[in-house]
C-alpha atoms as a PDB file:
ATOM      1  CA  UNK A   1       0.000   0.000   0.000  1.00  0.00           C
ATOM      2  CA  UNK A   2       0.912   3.256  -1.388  1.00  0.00           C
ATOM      3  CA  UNK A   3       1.401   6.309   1.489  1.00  0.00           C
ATOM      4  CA  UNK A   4       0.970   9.478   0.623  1.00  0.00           C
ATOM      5  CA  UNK A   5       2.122  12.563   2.423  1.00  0.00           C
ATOM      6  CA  UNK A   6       0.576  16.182   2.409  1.00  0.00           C
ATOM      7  CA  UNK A   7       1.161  19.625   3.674  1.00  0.00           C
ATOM      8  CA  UNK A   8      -0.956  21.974   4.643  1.00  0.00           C
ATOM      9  CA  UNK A   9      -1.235  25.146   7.628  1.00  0.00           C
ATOM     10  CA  UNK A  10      -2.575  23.952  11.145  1.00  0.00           C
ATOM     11  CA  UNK A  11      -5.868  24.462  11.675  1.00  0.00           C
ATOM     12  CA  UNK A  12      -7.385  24.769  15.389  1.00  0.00           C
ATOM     13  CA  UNK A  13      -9.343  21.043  14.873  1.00  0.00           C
ATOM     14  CA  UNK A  14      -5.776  19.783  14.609  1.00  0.00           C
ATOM     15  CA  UNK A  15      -4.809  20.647  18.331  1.00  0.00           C
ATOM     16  CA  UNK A  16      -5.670  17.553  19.945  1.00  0.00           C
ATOM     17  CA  UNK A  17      -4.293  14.956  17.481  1.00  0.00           C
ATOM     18  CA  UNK A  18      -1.369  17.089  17.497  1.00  0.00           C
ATOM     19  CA  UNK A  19      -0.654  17.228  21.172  1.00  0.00           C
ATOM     20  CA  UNK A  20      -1.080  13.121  20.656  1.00  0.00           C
ATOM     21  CA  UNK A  21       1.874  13.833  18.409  1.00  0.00           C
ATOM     22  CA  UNK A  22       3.772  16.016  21.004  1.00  0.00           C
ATOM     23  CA  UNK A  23       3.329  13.556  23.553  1.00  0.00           C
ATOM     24  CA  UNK A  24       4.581  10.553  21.365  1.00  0.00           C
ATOM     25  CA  UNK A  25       7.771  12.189  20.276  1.00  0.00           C
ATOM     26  CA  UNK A  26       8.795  13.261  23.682  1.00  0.00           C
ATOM     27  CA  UNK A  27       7.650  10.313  25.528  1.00  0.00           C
ATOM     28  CA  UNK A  28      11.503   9.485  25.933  1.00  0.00           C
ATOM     29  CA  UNK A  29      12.275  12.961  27.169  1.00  0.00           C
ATOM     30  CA  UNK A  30       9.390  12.675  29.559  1.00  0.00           C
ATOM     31  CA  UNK A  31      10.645   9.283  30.792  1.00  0.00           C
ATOM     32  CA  UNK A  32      13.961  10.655  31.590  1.00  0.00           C
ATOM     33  CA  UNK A  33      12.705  12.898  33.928  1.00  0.00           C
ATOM     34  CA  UNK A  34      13.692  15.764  31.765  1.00  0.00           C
ATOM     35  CA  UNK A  35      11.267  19.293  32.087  1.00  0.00           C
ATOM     36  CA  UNK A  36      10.107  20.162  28.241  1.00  0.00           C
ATOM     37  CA  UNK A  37       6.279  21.707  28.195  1.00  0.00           C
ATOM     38  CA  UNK A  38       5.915  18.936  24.727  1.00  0.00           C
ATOM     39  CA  UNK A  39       5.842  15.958  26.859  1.00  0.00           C
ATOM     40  CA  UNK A  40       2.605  16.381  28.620  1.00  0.00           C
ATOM     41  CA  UNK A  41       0.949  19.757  27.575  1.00  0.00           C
ATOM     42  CA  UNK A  42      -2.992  19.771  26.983  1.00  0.00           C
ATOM     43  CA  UNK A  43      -4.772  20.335  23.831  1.00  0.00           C
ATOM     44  CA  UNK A  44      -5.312  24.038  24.485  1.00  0.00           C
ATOM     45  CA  UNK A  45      -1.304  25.174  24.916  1.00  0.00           C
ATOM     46  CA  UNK A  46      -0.673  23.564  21.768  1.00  0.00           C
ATOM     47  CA  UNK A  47      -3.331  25.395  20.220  1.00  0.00           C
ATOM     48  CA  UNK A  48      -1.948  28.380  21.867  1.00  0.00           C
ATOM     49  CA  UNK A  49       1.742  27.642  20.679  1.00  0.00           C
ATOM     50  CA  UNK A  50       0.175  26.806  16.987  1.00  0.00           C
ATOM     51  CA  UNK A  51      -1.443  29.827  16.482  1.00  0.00           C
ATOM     52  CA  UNK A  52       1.231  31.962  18.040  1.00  0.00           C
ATOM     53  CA  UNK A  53       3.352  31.961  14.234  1.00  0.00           C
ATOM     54  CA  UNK A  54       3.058  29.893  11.132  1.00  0.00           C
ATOM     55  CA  UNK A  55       2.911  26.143  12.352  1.00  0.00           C
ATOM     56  CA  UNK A  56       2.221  23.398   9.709  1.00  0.00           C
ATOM     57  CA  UNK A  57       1.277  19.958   9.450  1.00  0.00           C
ATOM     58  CA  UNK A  58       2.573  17.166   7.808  1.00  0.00           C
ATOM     59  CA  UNK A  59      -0.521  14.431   7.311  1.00  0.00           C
ATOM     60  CA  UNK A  60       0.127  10.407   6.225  1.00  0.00           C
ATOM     61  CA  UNK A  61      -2.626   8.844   4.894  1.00  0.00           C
ATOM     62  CA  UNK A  62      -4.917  11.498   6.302  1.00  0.00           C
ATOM     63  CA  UNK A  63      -3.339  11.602   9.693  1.00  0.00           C
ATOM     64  CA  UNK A  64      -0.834  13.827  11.762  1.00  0.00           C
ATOM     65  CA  UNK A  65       2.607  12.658  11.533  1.00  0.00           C
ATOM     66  CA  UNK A  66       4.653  15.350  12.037  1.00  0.00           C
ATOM     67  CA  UNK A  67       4.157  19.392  12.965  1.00  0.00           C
ATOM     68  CA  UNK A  68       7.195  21.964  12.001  1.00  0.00           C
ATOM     69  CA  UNK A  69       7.156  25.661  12.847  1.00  0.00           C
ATOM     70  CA  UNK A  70       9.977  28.149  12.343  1.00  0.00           C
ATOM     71  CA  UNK A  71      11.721  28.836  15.806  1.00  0.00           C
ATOM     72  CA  UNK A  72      11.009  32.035  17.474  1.00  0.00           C
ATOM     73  CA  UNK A  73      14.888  32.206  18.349  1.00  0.00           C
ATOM     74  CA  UNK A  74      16.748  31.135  15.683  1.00  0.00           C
ATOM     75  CA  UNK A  75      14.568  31.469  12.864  1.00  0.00           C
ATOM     76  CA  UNK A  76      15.042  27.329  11.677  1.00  0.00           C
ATOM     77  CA  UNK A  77      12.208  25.221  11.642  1.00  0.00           C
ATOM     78  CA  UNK A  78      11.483  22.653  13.980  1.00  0.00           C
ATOM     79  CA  UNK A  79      10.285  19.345  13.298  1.00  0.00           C
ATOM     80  CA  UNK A  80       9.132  16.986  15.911  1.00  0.00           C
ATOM     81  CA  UNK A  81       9.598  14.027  13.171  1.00  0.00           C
ATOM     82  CA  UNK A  82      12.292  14.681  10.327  1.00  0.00           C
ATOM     83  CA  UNK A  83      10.424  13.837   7.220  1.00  0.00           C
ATOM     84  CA  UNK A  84      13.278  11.373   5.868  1.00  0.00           C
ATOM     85  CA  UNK A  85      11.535   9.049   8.626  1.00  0.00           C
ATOM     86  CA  UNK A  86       8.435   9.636   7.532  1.00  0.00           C
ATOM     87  CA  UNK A  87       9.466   8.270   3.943  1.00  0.00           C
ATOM     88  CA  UNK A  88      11.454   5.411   5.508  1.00  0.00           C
ATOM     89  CA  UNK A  89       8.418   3.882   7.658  1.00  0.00           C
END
């Protein structure tokens, strides 16, 4: 089966199947005790965070599997899942 991938801007229906991605991709930052807001922040902060600046979604077969944003610092763009993993799974 073929995947297909897709861009598009974040919309506010995205915030809580996007936190489900936040929390997945810093589960092991979360289990090392670290502090990071990611690893356990509710629905409405990411909302919050999202509409703060541009903040975009990367979908797989119709579902969130990544979320980038340009930094507010350094003007890069952070991904929570580099999208050469997306194409290798």
């Amino acid at each position: 089966m073929d995947s297909s991938l897709s861009v598009r801007e974040f919309a506010d229906a995205d915030a809580e199947s996007g936190t489900g991605v936040l929390h997945a991709a810093y589960a092991e930052v979360g289990a090392r005790g670290l502090n990071y807001t990611a690893v356990d922040q509710d629905s409405h902060t990411t909302l919050v965070r999202a509409r703060g600046g541009q903040c975009w979604v990367v979908e797989r077969d119709a579902r969130i599997a990544t979320i980038q944003w340009p930094g507010k610092t350094y003007d890069s763009v952070v991904m929570i899942r580099p999208l050469e993993a997306l194409a290798a799974d």
